[in-house]
Structures are given as structure tokens and as C-alpha cells.
Protein backbone atom coordinates (compact mmCIF):
# COMPACT_ATOMS: atom_id res chain seq x y z
CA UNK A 1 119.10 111.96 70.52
CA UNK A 2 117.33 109.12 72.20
CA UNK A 3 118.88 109.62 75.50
CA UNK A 4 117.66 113.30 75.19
CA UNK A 5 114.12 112.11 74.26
CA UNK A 6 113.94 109.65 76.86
CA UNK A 7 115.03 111.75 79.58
CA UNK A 8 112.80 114.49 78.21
CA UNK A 9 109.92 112.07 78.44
CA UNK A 10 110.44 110.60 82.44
CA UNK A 11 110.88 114.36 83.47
CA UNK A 12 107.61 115.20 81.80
CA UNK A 13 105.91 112.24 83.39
CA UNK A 14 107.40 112.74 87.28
CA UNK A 15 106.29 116.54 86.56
CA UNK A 16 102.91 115.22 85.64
CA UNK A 17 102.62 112.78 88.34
CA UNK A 18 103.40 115.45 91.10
CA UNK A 19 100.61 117.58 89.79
CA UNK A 20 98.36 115.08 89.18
CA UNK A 21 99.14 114.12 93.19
CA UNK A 22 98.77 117.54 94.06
CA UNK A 23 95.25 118.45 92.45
CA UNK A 24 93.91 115.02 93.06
CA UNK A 25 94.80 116.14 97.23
CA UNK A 26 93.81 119.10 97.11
CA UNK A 27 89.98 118.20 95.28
CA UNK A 28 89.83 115.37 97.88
CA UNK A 29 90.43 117.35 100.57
CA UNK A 30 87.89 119.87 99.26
CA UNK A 31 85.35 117.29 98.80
CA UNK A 32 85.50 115.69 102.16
CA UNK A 33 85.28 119.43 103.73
CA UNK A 34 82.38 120.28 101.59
CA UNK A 35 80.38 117.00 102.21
CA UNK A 36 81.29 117.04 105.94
CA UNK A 37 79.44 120.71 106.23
CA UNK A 38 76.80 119.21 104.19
CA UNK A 39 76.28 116.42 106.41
CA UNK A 40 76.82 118.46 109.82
CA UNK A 41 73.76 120.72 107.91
CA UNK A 42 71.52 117.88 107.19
CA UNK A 43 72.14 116.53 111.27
CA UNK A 44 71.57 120.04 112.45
């Protein structure tokens, strides 16, 4: 039973960590695009 819970628990938190690694990316990446247009706005 605790083998069960315990390898429940590291799949849930690798599952988590890949999503957290994926959103984090992909709202960095948005950010730096949306203050780099802001920027090349503001020096235009």
C-alpha cells in the first residue's frame, strides 16, 4: 500500500513539474515577445 502511494505521489509530482516547466516557458516566452513589441513601439 505504501509502495503504491509513494509511487502514486513521485508520478504526480514529475507530471506536475513538466507542466509547471511547460507553462512557466511558454508565459516567459510570451512576456519577452510582448515587452519586446512594446519596447520596439516606444523606440519607434
Amino acid at each position: 500500500m505504501m509502495v503504491e502511494f509513494f509511487l502514486l505521489g513521485c508520478t504526480g509530482v514529475v507530471v506536475f513539474l513538466h507542466g509547471a516547466n511547460f507553462f512557466f516557458h511558454a508565459l516567459s516566452s510570451h512576456l519577452a515577445f510582448r515587452s519586446l513589441s512594446f519596447l520596439g513601439f516606444v523606440g519607434w
